[in-house]
Protein backbone atom coordinates (compact mmCIF):
# COMPACT_ATOMS: atom_id res chain seq x y z
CA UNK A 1 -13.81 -1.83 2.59
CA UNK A 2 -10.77 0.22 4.15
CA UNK A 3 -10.45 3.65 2.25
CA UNK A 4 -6.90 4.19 2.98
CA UNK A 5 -5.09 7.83 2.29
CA UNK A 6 -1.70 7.90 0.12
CA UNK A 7 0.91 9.85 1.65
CA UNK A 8 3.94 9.75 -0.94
CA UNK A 9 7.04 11.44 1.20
CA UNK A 10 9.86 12.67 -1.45
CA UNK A 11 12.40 15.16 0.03
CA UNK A 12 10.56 15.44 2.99
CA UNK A 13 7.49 16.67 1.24
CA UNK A 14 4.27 14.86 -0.10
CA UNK A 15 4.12 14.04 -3.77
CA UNK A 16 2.15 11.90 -6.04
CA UNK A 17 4.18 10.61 -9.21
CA UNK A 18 2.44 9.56 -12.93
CA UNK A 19 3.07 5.93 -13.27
CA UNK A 20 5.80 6.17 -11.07
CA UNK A 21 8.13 8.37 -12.90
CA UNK A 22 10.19 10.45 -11.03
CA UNK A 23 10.56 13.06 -13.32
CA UNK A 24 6.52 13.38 -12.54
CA UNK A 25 6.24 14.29 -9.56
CA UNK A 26 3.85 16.64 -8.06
CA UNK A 27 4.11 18.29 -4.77
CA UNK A 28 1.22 18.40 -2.92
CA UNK A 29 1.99 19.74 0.52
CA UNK A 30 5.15 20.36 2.50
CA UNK A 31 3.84 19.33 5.80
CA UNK A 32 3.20 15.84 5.94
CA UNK A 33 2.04 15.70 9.01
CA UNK A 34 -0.26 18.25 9.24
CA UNK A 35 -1.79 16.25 5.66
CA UNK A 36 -1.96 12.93 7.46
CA UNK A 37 -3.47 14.48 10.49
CA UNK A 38 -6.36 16.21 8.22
CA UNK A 39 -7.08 12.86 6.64
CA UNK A 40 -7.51 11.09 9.90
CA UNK A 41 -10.43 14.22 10.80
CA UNK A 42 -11.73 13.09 7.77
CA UNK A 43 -12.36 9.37 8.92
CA UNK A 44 -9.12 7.55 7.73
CA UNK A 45 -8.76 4.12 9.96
CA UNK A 46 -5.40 3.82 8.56
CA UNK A 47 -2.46 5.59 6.68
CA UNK A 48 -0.29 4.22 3.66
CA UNK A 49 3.40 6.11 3.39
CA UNK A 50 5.70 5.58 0.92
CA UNK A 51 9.32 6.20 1.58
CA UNK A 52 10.09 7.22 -2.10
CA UNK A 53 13.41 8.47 -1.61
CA UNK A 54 13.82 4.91 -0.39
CA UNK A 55 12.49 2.93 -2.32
CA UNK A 56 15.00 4.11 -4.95
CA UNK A 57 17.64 4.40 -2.55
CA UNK A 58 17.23 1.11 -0.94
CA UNK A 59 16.78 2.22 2.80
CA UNK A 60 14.89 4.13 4.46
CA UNK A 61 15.15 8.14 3.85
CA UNK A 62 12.20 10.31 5.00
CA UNK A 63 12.67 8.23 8.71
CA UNK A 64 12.29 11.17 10.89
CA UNK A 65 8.94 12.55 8.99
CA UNK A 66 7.42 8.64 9.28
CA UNK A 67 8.23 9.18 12.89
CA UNK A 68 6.72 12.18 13.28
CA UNK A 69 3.25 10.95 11.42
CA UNK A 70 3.03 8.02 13.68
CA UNK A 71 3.42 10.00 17.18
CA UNK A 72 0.48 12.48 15.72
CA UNK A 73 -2.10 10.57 14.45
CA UNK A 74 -3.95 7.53 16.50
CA UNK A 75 -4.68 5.12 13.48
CA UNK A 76 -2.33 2.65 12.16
CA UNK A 77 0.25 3.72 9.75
CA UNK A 78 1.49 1.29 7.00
CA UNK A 79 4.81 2.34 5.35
CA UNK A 80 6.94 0.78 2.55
CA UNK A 81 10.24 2.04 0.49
CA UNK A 82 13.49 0.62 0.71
CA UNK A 83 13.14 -1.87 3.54
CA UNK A 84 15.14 -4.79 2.68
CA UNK A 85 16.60 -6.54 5.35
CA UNK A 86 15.91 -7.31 8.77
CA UNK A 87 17.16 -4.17 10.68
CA UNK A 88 15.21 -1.72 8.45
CA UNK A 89 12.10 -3.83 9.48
CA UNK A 90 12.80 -3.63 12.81
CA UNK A 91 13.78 -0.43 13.26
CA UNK A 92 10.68 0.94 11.43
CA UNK A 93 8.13 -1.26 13.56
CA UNK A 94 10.09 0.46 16.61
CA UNK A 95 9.29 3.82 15.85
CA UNK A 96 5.62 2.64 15.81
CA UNK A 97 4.40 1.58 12.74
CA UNK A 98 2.30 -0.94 12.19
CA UNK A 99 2.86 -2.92 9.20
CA UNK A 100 6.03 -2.63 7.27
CA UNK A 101 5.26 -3.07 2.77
CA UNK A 102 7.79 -5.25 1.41
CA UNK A 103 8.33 -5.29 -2.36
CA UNK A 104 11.73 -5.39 -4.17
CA UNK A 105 12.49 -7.98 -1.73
CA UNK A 106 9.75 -10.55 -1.76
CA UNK A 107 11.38 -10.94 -6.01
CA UNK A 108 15.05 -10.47 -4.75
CA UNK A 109 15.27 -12.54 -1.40
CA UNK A 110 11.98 -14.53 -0.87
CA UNK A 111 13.19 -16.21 2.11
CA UNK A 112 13.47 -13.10 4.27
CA UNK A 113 10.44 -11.98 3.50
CA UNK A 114 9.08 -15.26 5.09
CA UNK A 115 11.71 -15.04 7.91
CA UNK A 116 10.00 -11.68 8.74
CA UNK A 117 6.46 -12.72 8.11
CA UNK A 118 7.17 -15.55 10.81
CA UNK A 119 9.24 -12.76 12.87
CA UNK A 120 6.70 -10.02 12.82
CA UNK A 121 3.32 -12.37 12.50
CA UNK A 122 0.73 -9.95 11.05
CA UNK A 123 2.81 -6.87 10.24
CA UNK A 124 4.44 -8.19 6.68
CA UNK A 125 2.44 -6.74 3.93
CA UNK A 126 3.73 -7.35 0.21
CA UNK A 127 3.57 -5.02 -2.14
CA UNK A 128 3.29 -5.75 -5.88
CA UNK A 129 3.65 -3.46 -8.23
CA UNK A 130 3.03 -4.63 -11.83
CA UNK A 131 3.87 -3.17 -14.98
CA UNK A 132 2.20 -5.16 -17.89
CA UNK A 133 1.63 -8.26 -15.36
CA UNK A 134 5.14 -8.49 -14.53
CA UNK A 135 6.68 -7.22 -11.06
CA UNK A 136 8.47 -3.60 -11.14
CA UNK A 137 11.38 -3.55 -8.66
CA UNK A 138 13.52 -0.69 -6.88
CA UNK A 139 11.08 1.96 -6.51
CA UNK A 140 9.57 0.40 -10.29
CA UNK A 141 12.99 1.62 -11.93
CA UNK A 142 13.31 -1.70 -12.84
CA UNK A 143 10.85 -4.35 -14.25
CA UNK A 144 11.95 -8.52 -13.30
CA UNK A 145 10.74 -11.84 -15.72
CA UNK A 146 8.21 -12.65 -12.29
CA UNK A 147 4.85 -12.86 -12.70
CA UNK A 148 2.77 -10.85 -10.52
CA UNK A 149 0.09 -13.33 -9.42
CA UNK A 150 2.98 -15.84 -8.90
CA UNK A 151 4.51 -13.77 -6.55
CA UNK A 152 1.28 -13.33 -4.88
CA UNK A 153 0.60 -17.06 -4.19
CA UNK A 154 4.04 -17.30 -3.04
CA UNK A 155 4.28 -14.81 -0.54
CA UNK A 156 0.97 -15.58 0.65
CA UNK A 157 2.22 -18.71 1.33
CA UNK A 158 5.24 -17.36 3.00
CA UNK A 159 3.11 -15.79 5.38
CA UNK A 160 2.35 -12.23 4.33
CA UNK A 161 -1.10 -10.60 6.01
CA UNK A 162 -1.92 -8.83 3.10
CA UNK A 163 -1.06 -8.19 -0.63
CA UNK A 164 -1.28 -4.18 -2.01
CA UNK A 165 -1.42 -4.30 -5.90
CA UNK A 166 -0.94 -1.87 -8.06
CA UNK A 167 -1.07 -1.53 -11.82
CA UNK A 168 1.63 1.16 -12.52
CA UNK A 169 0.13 1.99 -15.83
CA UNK A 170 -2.97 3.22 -13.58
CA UNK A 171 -1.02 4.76 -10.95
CA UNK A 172 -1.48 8.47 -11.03
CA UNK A 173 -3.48 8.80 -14.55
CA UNK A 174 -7.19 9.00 -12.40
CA UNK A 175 -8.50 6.44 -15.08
CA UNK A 176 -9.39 3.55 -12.38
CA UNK A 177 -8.09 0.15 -11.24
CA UNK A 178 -7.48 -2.67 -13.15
CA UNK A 179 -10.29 -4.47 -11.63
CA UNK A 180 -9.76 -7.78 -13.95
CA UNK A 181 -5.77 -7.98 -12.71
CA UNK A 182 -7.47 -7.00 -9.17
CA UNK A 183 -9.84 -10.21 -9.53
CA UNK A 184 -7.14 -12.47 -10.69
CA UNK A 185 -5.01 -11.64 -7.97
CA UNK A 186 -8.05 -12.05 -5.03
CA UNK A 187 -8.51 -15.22 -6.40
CA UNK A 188 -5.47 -16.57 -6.65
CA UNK A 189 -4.24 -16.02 -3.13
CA UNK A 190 -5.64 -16.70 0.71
CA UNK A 191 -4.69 -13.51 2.16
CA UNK A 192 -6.59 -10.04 1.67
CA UNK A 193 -5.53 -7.70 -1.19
CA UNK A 194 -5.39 -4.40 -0.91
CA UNK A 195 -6.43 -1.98 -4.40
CA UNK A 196 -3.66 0.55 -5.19
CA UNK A 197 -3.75 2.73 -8.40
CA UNK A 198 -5.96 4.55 -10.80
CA UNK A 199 -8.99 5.17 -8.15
CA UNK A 200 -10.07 8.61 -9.58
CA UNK A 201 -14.00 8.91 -8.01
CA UNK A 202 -16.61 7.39 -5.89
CA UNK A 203 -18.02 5.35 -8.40
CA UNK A 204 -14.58 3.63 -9.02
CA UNK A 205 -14.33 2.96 -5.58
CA UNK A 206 -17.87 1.60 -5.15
CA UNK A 207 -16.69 -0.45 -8.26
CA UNK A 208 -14.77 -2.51 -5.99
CA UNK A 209 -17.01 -3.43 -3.58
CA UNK A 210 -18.05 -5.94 -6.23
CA UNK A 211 -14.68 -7.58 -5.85
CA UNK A 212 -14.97 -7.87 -2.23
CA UNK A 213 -16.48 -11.53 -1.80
CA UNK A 214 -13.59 -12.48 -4.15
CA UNK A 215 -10.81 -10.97 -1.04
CA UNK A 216 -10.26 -7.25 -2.19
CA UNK A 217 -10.63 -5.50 0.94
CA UNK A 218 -9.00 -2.07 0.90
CA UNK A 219 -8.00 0.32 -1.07
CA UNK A 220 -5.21 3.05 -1.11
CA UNK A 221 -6.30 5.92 -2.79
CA UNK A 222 -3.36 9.12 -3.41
CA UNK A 223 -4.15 11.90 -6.31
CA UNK A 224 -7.88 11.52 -6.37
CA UNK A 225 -7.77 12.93 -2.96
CA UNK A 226 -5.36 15.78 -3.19
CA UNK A 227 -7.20 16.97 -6.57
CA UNK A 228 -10.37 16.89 -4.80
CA UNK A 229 -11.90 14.63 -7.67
CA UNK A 230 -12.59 12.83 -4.59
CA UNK A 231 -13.45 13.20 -0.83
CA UNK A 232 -12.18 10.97 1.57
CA UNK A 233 -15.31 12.14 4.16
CA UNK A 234 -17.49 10.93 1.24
CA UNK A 235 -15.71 7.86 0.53
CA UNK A 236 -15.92 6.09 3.78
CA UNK A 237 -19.52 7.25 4.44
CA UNK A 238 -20.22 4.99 1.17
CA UNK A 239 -18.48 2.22 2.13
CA UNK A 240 -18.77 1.78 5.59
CA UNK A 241 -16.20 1.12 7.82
CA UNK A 242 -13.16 -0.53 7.60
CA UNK A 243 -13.02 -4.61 6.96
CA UNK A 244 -9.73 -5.45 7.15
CA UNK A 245 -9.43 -5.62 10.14
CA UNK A 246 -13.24 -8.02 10.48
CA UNK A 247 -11.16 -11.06 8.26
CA UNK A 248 -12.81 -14.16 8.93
CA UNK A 249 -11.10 -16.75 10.83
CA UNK A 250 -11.46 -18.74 7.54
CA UNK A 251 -10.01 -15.99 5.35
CA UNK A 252 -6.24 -16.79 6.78
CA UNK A 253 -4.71 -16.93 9.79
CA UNK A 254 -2.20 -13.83 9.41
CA UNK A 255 -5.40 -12.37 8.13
CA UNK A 256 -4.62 -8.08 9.30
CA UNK A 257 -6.01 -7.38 12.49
């Protein structure tokens, strides 16, 4: 299972919020880069950024700091917040990234999410972020009448490579992932999902392995790490390499890889 670092960016700096709130947030470092580069000589295969100034914004913010993380470090770099249209997408993939997270988007205009999943083949990830099973929007300001696991079949079916899920009400709070909304999810759609939320120790992460045969194949971890509560060195020696990338041909053909 991939053990994938959070790297929150807020006015240029690295936070980690409490159920998304705003008003909660927590400044970890003011050196990004120098934080993603420390994760990757810990054994990170891959980095998750969130553009939080964006994703409230909607577009892009913390650009230049993004840009600066993906010249530094040699592992892939995921990054979401406030990319919703096609030029955001495209300009973020040309700075180097390697998959672009779309969420407000995949509830708001469906069809350009598959436009971009057919555009970019293997670089669309969705990101859902529930909030009592329903599908927080705008940087989770906002909560929309969709279903989270509908949304999930359907942009699976658009084309997406992956799914990242997170339970807001676990995001933050160290108290572990929803593992039954996890399962639900897994085994609802073709496509890998990704764990986001809640993941305070190893023991919740070895949790998930159980949920692996079912398609959970990552998972982003964020406060656990900064706190210390966990170690990121410790965490991939227990779960072994990265899978995400080792999809079966079976699993999906825009399977990540």
């Amino acid at each position: 299972m991939d053990v994938i670092p959070a790297i929150d960016l807020l006015g240029g700096q690295c936070v980690r919020l409490y159920q998304g709130d705003y008003n909660q947030a927590e400044v970890f470092g003011d050196n990004p880069v120098a934080v993603a580069l420390d994760w990757v000589d810990q054994g990170a295969t891959r980095l998750h950024l969130v553009d939080l100034d964006g994703a409230k914004e909607g577009t892009p913010v913390n650009t230049s700091v993004i840009a600066e993380i993906v010249q530094a470090v040699d592992v892939p770099v995921q990054v979401g917040g406030g990319l919703r249209d096609r030029h955001r997408v495209s300009a973020l993939f040309g700075l180097g990234v390697r998959y672009g997270i779309l969420g407000t988007v995949a509830v708001e205009q469906p069809q350009l999410v598959a436009d971009l999943c057919q555009e970019f083949p293997g670089q669309i990830i969705v990101g859902i972020d529930a909030r009592d099973g329903k599908v927080a929007t705008r940087g989770w300001l906002e909560t929309s009448t969709v279903e989270a696991v509908e949304l999930g079949q359907r942009m699976a079916t658009a084309g997406a490579a992956a799914i990242i899920y997170t339970d807001i009400h676990r995001d933050g709070t160290l108290q572990g992932s929803n593992k039954d909304a996890l399962r639900e999810m897994a085994e609802a759609i073709s496509v890998p999902v990704i764990a986001s939320g809640g993941i305070s120790n190893l023991t919740d992460l070895l949790g998930l392995i159980a949920l692996e045969p079912a398609g959970v194949r990552g998972a982003i971890i964020g406060r656990a790490l900064y706190t210390g509560d966990l170690s990121l060195k410790e965490a991939v020696q227990a779960v072994g390499p990265g899978r995400i990338q080792d999809i079966p041909p079976d699993f999906g053909s825009t399977a990540i890889g």
